[in-house]
Structures are given as structure tokens and as C-alpha cells.
C-alpha atoms as a PDB file:
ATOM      1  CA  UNK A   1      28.433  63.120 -66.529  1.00  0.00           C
ATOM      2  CA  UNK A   2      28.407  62.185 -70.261  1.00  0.00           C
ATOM      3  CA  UNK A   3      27.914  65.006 -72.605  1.00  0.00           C
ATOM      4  CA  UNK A   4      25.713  64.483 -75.076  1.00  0.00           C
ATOM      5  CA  UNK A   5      27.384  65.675 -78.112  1.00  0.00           C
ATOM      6  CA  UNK A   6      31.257  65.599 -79.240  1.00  0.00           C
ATOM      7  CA  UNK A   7      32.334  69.102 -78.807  1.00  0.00           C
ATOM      8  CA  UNK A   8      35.490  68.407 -81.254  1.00  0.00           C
ATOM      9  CA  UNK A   9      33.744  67.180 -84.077  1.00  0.00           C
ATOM     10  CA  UNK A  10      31.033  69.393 -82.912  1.00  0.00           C
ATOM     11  CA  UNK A  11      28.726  66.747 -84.052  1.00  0.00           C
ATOM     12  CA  UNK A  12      25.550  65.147 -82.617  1.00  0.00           C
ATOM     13  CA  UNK A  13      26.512  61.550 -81.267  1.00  0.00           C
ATOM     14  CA  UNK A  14      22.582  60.320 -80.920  1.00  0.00           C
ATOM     15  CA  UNK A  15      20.268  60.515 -83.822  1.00  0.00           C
ATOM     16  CA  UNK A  16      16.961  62.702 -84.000  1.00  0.00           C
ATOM     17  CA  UNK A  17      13.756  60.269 -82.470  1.00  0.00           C
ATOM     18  CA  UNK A  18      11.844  63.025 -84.237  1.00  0.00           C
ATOM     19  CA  UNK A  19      12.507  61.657 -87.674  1.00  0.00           C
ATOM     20  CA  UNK A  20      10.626  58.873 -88.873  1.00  0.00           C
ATOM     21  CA  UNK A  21      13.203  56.489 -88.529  1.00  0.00           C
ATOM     22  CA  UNK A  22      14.286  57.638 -85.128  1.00  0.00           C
ATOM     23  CA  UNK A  23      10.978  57.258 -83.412  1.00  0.00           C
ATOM     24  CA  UNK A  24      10.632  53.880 -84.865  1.00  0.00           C
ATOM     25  CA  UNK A  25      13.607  52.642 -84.134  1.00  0.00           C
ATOM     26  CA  UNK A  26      13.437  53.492 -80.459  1.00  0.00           C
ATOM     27  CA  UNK A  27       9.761  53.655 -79.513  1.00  0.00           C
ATOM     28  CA  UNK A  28       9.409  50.062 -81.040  1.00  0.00           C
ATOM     29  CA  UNK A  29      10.551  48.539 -77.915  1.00  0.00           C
ATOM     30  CA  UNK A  30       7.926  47.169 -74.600  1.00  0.00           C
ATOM     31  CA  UNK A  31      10.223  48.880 -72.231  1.00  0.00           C
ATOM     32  CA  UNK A  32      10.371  51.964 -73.851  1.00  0.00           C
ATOM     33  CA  UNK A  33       7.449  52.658 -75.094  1.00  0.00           C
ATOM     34  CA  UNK A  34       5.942  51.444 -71.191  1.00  0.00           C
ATOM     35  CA  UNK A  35       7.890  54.398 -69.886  1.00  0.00           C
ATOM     36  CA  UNK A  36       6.456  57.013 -72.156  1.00  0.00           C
ATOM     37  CA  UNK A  37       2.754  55.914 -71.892  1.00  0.00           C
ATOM     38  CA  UNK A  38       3.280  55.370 -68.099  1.00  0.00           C
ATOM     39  CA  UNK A  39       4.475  59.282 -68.087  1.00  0.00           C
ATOM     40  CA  UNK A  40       1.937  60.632 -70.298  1.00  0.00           C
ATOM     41  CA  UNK A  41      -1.463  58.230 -69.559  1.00  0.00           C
ATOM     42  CA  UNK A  42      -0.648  56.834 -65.525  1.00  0.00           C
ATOM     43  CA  UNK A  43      -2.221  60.100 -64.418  1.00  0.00           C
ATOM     44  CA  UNK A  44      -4.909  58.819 -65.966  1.00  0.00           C
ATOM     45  CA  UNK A  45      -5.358  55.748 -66.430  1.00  0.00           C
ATOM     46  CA  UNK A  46      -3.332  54.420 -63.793  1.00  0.00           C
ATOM     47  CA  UNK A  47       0.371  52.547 -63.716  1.00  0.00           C
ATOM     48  CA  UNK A  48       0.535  50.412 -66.757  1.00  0.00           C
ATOM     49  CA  UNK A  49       2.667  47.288 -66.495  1.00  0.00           C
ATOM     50  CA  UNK A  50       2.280  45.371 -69.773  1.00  0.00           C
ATOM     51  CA  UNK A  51       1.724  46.492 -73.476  1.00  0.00           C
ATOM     52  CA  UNK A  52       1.687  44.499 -76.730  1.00  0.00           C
ATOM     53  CA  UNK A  53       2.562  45.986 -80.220  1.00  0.00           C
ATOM     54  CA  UNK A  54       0.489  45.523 -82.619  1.00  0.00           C
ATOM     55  CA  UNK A  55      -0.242  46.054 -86.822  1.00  0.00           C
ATOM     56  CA  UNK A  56       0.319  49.573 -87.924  1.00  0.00           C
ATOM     57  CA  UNK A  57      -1.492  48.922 -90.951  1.00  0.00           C
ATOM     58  CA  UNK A  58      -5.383  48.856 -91.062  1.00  0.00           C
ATOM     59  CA  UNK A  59      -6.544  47.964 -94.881  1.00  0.00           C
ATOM     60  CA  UNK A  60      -9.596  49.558 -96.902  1.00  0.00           C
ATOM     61  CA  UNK A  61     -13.026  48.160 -96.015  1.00  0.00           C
ATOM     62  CA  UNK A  62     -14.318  49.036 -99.674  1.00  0.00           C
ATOM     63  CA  UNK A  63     -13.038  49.269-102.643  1.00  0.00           C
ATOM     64  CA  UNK A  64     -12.128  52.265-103.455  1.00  0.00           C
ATOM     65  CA  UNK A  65     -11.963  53.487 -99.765  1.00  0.00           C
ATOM     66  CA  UNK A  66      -8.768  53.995 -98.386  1.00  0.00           C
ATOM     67  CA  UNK A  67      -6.730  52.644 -95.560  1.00  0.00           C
ATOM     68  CA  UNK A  68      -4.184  53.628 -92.805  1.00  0.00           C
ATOM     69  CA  UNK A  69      -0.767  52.945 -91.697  1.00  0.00           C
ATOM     70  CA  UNK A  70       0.472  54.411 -87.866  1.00  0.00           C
ATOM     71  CA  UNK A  71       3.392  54.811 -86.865  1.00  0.00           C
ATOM     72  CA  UNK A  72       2.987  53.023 -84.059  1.00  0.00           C
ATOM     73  CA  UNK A  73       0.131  50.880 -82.140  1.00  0.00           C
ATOM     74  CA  UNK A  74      -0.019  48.899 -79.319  1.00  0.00           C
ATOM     75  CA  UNK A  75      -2.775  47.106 -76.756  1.00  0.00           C
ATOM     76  CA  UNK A  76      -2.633  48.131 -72.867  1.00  0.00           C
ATOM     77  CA  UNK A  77      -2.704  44.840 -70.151  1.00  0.00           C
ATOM     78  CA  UNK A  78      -7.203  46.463 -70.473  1.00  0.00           C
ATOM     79  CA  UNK A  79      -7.599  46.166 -73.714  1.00  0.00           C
ATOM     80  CA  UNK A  80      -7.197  50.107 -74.448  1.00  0.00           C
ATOM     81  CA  UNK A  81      -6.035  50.430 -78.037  1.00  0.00           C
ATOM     82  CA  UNK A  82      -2.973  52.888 -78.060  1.00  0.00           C
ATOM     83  CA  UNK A  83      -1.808  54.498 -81.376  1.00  0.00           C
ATOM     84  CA  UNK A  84       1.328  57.340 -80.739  1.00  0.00           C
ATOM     85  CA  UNK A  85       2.306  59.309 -83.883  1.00  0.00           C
ATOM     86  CA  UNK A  86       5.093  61.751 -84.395  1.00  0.00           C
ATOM     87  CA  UNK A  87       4.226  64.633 -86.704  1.00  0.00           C
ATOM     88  CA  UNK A  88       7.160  66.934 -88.019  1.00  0.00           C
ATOM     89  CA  UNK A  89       5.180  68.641 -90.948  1.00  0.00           C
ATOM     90  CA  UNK A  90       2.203  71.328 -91.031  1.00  0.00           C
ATOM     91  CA  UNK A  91      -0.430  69.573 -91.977  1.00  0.00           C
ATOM     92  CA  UNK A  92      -3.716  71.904 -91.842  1.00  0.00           C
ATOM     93  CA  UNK A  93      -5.725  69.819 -91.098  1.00  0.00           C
ATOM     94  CA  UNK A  94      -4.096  67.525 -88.500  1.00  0.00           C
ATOM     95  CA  UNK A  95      -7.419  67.269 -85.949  1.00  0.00           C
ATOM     96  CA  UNK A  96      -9.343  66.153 -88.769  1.00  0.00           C
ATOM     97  CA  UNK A  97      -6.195  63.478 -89.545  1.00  0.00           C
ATOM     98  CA  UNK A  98      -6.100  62.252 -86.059  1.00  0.00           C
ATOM     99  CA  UNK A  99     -10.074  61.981 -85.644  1.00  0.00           C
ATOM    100  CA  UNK A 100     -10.091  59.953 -88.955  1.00  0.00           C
ATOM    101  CA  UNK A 101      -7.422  57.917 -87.542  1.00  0.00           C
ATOM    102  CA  UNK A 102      -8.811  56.892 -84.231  1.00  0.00           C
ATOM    103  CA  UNK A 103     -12.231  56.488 -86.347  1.00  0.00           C
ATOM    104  CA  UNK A 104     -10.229  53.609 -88.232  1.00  0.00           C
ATOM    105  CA  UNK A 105      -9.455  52.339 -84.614  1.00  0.00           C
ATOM    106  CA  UNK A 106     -12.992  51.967 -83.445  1.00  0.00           C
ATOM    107  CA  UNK A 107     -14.255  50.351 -87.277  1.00  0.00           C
ATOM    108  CA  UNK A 108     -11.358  47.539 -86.573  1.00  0.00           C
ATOM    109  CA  UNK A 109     -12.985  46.943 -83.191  1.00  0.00           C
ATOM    110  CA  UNK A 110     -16.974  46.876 -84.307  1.00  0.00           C
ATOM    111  CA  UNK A 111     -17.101  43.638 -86.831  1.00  0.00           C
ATOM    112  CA  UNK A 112     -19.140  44.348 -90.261  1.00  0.00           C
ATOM    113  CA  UNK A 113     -21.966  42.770 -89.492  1.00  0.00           C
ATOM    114  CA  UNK A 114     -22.823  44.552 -85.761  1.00  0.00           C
ATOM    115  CA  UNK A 115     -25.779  44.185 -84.460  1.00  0.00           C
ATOM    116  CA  UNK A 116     -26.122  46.895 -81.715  1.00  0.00           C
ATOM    117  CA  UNK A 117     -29.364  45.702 -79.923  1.00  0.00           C
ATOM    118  CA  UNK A 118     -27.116  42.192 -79.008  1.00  0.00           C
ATOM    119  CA  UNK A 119     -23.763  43.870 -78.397  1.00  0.00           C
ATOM    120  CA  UNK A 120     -23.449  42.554 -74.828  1.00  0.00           C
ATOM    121  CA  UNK A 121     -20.067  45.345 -73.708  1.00  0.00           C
ATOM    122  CA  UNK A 122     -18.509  48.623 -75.503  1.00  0.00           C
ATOM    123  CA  UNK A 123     -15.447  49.236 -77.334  1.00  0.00           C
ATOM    124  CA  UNK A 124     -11.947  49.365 -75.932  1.00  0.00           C
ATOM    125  CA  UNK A 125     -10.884  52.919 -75.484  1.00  0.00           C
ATOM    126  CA  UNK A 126      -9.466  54.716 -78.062  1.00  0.00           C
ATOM    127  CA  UNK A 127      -6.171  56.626 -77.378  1.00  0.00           C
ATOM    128  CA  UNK A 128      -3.983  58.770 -79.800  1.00  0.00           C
ATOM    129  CA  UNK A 129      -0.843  60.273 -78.801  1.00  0.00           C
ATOM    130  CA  UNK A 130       0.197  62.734 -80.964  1.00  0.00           C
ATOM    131  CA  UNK A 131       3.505  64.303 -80.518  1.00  0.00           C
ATOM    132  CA  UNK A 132       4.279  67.303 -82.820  1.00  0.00           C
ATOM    133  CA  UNK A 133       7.882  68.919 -83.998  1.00  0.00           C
ATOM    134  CA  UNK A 134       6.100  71.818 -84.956  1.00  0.00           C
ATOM    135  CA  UNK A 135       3.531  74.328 -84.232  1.00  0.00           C
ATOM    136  CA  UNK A 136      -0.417  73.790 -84.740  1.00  0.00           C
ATOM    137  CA  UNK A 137      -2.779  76.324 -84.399  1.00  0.00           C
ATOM    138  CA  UNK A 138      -5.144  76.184 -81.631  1.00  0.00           C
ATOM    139  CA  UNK A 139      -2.444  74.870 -79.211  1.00  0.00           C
ATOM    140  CA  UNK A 140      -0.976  77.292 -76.710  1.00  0.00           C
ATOM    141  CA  UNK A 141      -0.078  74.030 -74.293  1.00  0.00           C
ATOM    142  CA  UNK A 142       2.792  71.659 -73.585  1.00  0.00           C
ATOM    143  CA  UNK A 143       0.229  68.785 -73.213  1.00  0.00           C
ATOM    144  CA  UNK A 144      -3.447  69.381 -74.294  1.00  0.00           C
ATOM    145  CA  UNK A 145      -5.888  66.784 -73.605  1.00  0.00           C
ATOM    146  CA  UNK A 146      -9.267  66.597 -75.768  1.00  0.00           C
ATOM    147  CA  UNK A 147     -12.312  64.177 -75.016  1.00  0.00           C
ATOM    148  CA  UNK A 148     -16.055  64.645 -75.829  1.00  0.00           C
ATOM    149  CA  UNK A 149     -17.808  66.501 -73.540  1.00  0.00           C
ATOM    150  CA  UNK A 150     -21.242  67.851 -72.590  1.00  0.00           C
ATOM    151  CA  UNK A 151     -21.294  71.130 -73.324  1.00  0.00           C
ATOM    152  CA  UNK A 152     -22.812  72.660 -71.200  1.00  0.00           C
ATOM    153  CA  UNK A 153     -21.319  70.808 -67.836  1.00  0.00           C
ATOM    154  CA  UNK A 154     -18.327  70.592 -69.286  1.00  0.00           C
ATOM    155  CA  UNK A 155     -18.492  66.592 -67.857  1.00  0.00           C
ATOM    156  CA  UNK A 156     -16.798  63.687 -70.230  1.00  0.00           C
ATOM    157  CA  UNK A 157     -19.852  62.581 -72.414  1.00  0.00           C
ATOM    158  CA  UNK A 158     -18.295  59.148 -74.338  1.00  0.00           C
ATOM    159  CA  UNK A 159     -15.013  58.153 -72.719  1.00  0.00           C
ATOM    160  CA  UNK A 160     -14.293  55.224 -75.169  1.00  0.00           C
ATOM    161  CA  UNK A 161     -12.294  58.188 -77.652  1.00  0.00           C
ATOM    162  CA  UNK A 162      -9.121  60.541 -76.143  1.00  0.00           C
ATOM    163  CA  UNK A 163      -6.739  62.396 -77.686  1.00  0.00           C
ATOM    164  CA  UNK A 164      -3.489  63.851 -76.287  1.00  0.00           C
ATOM    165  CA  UNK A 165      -1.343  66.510 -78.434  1.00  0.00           C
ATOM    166  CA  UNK A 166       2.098  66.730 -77.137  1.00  0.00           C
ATOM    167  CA  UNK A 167       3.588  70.391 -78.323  1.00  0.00           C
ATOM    168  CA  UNK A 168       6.992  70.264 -78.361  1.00  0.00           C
ATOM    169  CA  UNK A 169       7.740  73.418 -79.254  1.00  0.00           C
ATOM    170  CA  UNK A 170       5.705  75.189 -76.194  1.00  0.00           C
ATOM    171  CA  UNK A 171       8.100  72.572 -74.037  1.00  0.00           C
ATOM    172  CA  UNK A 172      11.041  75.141 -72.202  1.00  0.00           C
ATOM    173  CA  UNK A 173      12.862  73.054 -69.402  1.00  0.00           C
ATOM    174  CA  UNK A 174      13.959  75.999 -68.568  1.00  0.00           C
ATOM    175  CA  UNK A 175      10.267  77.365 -67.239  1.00  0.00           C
ATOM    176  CA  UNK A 176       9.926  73.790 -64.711  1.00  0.00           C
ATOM    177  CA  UNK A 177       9.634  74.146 -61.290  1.00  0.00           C
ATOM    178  CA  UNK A 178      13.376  72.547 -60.070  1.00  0.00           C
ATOM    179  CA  UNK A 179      12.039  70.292 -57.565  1.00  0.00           C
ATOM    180  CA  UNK A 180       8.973  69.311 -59.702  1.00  0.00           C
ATOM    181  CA  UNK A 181       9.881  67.903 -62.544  1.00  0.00           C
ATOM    182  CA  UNK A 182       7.629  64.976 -63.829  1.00  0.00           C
ATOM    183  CA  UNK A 183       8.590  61.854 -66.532  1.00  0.00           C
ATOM    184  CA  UNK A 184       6.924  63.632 -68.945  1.00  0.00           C
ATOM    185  CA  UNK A 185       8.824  66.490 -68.691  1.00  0.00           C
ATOM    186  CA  UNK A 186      12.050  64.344 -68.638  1.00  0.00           C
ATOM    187  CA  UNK A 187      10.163  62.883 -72.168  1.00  0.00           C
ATOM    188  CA  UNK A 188       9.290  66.022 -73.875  1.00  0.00           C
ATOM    189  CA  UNK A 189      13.051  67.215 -73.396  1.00  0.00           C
ATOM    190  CA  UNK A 190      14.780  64.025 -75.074  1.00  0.00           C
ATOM    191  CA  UNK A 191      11.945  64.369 -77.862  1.00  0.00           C
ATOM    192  CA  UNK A 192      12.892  67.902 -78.678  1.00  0.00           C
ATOM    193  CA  UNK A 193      16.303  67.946 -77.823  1.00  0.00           C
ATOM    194  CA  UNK A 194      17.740  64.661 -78.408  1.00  0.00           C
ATOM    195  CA  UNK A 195      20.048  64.444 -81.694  1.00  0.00           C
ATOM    196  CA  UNK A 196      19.900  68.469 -82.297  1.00  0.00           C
ATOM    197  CA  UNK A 197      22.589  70.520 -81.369  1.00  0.00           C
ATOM    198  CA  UNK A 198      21.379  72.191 -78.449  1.00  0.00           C
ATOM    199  CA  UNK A 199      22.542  70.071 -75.081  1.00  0.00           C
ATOM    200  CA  UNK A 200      19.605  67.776 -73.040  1.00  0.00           C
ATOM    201  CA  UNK A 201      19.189  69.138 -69.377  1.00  0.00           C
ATOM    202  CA  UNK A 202      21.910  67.096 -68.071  1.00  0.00           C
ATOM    203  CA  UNK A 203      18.774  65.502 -64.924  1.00  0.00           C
ATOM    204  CA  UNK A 204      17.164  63.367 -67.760  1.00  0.00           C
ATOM    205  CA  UNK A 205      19.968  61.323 -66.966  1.00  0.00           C
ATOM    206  CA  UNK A 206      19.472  61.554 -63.232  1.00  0.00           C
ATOM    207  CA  UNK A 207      15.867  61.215 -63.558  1.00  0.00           C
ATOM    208  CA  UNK A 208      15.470  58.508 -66.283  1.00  0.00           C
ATOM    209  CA  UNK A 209      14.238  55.285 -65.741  1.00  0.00           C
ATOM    210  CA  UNK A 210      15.045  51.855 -67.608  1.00  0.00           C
ATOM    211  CA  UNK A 211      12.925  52.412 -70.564  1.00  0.00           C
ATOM    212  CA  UNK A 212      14.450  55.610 -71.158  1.00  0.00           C
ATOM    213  CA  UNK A 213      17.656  54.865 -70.447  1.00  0.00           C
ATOM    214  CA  UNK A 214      17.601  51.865 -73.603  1.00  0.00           C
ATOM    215  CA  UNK A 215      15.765  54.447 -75.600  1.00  0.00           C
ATOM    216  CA  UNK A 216      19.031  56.991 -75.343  1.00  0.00           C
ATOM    217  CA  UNK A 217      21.624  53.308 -76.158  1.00  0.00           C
ATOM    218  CA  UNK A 218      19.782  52.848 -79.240  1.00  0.00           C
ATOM    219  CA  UNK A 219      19.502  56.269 -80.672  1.00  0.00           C
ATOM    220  CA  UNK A 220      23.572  56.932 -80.195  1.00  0.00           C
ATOM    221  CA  UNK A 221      24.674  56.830 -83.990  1.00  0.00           C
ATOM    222  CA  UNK A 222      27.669  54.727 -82.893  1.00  0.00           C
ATOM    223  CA  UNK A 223      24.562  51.954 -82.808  1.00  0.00           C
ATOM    224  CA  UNK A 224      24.021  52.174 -86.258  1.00  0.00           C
ATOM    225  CA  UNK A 225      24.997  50.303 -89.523  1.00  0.00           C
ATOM    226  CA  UNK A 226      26.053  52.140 -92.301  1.00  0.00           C
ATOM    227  CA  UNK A 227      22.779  50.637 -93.997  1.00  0.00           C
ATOM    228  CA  UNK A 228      20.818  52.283 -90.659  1.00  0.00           C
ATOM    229  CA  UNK A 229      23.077  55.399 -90.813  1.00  0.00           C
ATOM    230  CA  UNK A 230      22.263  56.112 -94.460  1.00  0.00           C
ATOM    231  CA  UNK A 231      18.340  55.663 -94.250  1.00  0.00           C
ATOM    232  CA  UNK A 232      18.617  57.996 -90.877  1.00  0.00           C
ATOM    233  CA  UNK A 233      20.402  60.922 -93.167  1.00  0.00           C
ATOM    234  CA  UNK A 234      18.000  60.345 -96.124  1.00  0.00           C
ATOM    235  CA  UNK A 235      14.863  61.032 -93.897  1.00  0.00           C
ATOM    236  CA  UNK A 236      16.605  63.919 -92.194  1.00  0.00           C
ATOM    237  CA  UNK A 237      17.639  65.568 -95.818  1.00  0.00           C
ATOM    238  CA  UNK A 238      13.656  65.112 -96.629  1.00  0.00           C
ATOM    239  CA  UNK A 239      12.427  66.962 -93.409  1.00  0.00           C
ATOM    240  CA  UNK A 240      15.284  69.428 -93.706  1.00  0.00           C
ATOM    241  CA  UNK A 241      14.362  70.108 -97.100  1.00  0.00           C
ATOM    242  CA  UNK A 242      10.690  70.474 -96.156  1.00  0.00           C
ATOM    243  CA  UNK A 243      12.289  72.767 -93.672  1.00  0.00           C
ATOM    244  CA  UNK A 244      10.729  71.831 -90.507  1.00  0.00           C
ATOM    245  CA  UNK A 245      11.937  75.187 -88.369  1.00  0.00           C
ATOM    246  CA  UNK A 246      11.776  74.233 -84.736  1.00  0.00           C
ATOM    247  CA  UNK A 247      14.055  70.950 -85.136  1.00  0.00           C
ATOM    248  CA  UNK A 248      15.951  71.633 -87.916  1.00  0.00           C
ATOM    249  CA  UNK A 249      17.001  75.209 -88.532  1.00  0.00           C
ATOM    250  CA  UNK A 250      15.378  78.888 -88.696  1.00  0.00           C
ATOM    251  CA  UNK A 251      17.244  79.447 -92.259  1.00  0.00           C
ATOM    252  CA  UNK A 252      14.775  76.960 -93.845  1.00  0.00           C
ATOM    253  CA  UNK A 253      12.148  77.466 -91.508  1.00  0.00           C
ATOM    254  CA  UNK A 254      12.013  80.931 -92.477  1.00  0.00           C
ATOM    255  CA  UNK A 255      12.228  80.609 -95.938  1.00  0.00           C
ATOM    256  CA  UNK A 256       9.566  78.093 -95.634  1.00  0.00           C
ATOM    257  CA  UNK A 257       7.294  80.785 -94.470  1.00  0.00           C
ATOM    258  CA  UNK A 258       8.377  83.129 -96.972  1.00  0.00           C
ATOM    259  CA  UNK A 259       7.481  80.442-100.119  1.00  0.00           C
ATOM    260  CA  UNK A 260       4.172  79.292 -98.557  1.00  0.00           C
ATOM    261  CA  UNK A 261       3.369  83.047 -97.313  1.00  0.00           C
ATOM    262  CA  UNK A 262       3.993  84.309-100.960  1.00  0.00           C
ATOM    263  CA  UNK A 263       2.189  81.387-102.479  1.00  0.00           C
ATOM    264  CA  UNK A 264      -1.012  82.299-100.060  1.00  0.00           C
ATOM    265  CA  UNK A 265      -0.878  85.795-101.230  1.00  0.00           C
ATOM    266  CA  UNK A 266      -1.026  84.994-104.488  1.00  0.00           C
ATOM    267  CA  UNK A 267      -3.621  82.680-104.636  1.00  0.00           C
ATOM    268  CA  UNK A 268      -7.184  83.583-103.874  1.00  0.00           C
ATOM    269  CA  UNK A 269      -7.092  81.290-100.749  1.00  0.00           C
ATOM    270  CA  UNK A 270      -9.196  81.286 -97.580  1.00  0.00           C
ATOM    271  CA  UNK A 271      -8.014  83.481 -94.387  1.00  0.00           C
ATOM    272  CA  UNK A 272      -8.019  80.542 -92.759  1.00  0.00           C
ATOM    273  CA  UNK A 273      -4.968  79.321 -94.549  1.00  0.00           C
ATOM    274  CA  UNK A 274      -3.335  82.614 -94.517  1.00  0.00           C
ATOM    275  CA  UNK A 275      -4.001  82.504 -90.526  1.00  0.00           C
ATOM    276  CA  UNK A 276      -2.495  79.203 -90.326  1.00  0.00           C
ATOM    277  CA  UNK A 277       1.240  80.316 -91.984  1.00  0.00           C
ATOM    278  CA  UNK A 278       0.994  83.537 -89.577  1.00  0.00           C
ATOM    279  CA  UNK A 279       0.544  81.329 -86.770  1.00  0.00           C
ATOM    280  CA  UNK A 280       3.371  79.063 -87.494  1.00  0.00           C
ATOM    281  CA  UNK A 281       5.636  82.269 -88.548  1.00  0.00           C
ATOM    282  CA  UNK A 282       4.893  83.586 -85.028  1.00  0.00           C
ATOM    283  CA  UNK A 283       5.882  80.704 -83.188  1.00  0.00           C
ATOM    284  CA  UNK A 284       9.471  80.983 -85.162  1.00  0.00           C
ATOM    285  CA  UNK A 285       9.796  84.258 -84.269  1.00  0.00           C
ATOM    286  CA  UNK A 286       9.375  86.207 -87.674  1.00  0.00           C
ATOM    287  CA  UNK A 287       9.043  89.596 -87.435  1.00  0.00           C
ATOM    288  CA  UNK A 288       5.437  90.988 -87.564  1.00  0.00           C
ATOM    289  CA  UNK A 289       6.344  93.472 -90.166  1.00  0.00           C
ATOM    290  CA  UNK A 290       7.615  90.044 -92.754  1.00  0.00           C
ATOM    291  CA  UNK A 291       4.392  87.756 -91.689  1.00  0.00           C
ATOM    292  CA  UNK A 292       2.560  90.873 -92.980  1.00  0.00           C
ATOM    293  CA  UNK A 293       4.515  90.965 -96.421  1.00  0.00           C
ATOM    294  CA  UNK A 294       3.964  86.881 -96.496  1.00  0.00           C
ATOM    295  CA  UNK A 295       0.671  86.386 -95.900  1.00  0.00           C
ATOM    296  CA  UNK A 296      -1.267  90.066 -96.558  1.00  0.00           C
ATOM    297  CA  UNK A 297      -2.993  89.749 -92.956  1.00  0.00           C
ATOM    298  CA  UNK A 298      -2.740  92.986 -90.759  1.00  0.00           C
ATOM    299  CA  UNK A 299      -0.587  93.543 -88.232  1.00  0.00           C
ATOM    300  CA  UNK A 300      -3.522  93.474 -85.528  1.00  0.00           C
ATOM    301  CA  UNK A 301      -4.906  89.755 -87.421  1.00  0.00           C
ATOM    302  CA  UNK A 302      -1.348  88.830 -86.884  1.00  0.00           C
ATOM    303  CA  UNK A 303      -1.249  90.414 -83.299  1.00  0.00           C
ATOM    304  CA  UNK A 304      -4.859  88.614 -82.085  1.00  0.00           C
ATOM    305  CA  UNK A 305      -3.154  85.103 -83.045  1.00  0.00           C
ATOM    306  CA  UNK A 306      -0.830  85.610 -80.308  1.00  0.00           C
ATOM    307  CA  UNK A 307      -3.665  85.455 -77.340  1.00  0.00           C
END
């Protein structure tokens, strides 16, 4: 069995698919990227056998109005417009971002000119996969799956709009049932665990399939140019610097927390905000007694977060 970093040099020998130019490098491939859709959509959607990748890069409409760039986007064998982004930063307002982004999806599909009494069939569905290196509040799940419903039944209302956030940091291998371990579970481990220090459950070889298996050739740094290699360290330095705890340390993690929670205390602020950096301190395992001297929330606000 190959280990999957060299103990010696006591050095990573694949690079980070978290970073930006990780996931792009090795996502940006049909087989690939057909293994991780297959593992998180087949359940479903059903199997899907064909994909095609297509332009990140949706322009302004107006003047003055702003446009989008994914990270990446691609069109199921149906016609179902895919867009999968990796998130490593905090953003607080990430639903909103992901809304506004799919939104962008369904204006490239409706021409200017629409004229909704002739439209003769609907929209391709709408599908963002959103996988996140670190914590967002309001997600206590692996996986959670959003659509809109009816209220009151509970029933799927508009199905042409779905959203999946993949938590990485809720992922344990180590809290799988042995003998029922699923592809996305085999997926979420090489996301989180792939390039860091800490070893990859040695079955994601045993369990993965062709797409997967190309995924883990081209993120080896051996792969890489020295052009490649230094563009890989330059985005890692930026999110280590922005000090992105759950992938890439609790040092700077922590004293992440400490800056924002000081900054948050200073300022007038909203609670909201304050309840955010708690949130995210919790999840890195801060003592209560520190997210109380960061953010000025009491130890019972800090307490309720964890339900």
C-alpha cells in the first residue's frame, strides 16, 4: 500500500485540491469531475454518464452591473447546468453568494427579450455544489441539501434551483459505518485530507474508482513544473496567511479568531457578526472562556451556538 506522504522528508507528496489551484487543476477533467457528481447527485438524479465543461465566466448584463466568474461549470448529458465551487474563507454571507450565483445561472438561460406567455418548456435545473474548508454557521451536516419548499408540507415547490453544501470539517472517517462507506465519503476524505499532513484512510485507495484514481496522479507534486509548483505555494502562502484553521493550522486559525474577535469587540457591530466568529471559534476548538474575551458574547450565547 502506498503511503501517502514521505515520512523522511516528512513532507506532503500530493498537493492540497482545496487551494484554488488544486481544485482546478484536478476537477477540470470529464472523468473526474463524472466521479464526484456521480457520488454526490446519482442519488438523485440518477447515474450520470456524460458531462461537458463549460465558461466559468458570465459577463455584466448592464453597465455598471457586475458579473461572475466560477470556479467551475459544466452541462449534464439533460441539460442540468452544474456549477461546483470550493470555498476556503469565511465569507458571512456565503448563502446570499451562492443564491446570487445560481441567479446568474438561470439569467444566462432566460434570453433578454423573454416573453413568458410563449415560452413553450422551463429552465434547465440549476445545481451548485459548494464544498467548504471551513465552518459556516447554520451547518451542523456533512452534506446539507437545500431546495424551495412549501412550507407548510414541507414538499419541493420549484425544482429547477438546488443547492448542496459539502462541510468538510463535520466529515470524521472515523464516525462511518465500516461496511458502509459510500463514494462520497471516499470524496469528502481526499478533499479534506489530501495534501495535509494528516494520512487519507488508506480504503480510498481500495474503494476509488477511475476518476478518482487520475484525480490523486495529478495532484502528486512530483506532477508539477516548477512554474506549477510555484503558483501552488503562492496560493497556499495567501490562504495560510488568511489563516484558514481547519486545513492549514490551529496557530493561525486561532489567532485569526483572536484579530477578528478583537476587531468585533471594538467596533459597534451587529451580534450577528459577533455570533458568526463564536461559531467558527467553536468549531476550532477555542476555549469558551477566550471566544468570550474575543467576541464579548456570554458564555451561555456562546453555549446555545453549539445545539
Amino acid at each position: 500500500m502506498e503511503k501517502l506522504f514521505e515520512e523522511k522528508a516528512n513532507r506532503p507528496v500530493f498537493i492540497d485540491i482545496k487551494s484554488d489551484f488544486g481544485f482546478k487543476r484536478c476537477m477540470s477533467d470529464e472523468v473526474t469531475m463524472l466521479s464526484f457528481l456521480n457520488a454526490v447527485l446519482s442519488e438523485d438524479y440518477g447515474a450520470i454518464r456524460r458531462l461537458k465543461f463549460e465558461n466559468v465566466e458570465i459577463g455584466p448584463d448592464r453597465e455598471a452591473h457586475r458579473g461572475v466568474r466560477f470556479d467551475l461549470r459544466c452541462t449534464l448529458e439533460n441539460g442540468d447546468d452544474v456549477l461546483i465551487e470550493m470555498q476556503n474563507y469565511g465569507h458571512r454571507y456565503f448563502k446570499t453568494r451562492a443564491n446570487y450565483y445560481l441567479c446568474k445561472l438561470m439569467d444566462k438561460h432566460l434570453s433578454s427579450n423573454v416573453v413568458w406567455s410563449e415560452q413553450r418548456e422551463d429552465i434547465p435545473r440549476l445545481i451548485g455544489i459548494f464544498i467548504l474548508g471551513v465552518p459556516m454557521m447554520g451547518l451542523k451536516n456533512e452534506v446539507t441539501k437545500t431546495a424551495e419548499c412549501d412550507l407548510s408540507s414541507g414538499e419541493e415547490f420549484w425544482d429547477r434551483m438546488r443547492k448542496y453544501f459539502i462541510s468538510l470539517p463535520h466529515f470524521r472517517w472515523d464516525k462511518l459505518p465500516e461496511k458502509h462507506v459510500k463514494m462520497q465519503d471516499v470524496w469528502m476524505e481526499v478533499f479534506k485530507n489530501l495534501g495535509s499532513m494528516v494520512n487519507v484512510n488508506e480504503r480510498v485507495y481500495e474503494l476509488a474508482d477511475e476518476g478518482l484514481r487520475r484525480l490523486i496522479d495529478k495532484a502528486r507534486v512530483s506532477a508539477l513544473s516548477e512554474k506549477e509548483y510555484a503558483e501552488y505555494e503562492a496560493g497556499m502562502k495567501d490562504l495560510s496567511d488568511y489563516g484558514t484553521a481547519e486545513a492549514y493550522g490551529y496557530d493561525n486559525g486561532f489567532r485569526r479568531g483572536l484579530d477578528e474577535g478583537r476587531a468585533e469587540g471594538r467596533a459597534e457591530g451587529k451580534i450577528e457578526e459577533r455570533r458568526e466568529i463564536a461559531y467558527s471559534l467553536l468549531e476550532q476548538r477555542i476555549p469558551i472562556e477566550v471566544i468570550e474575551r474575543c467576541t464579548g458574547l456570554k458564555r451561555n450565547e456562546i453555549e446555545a451556538l453549539k445545539r
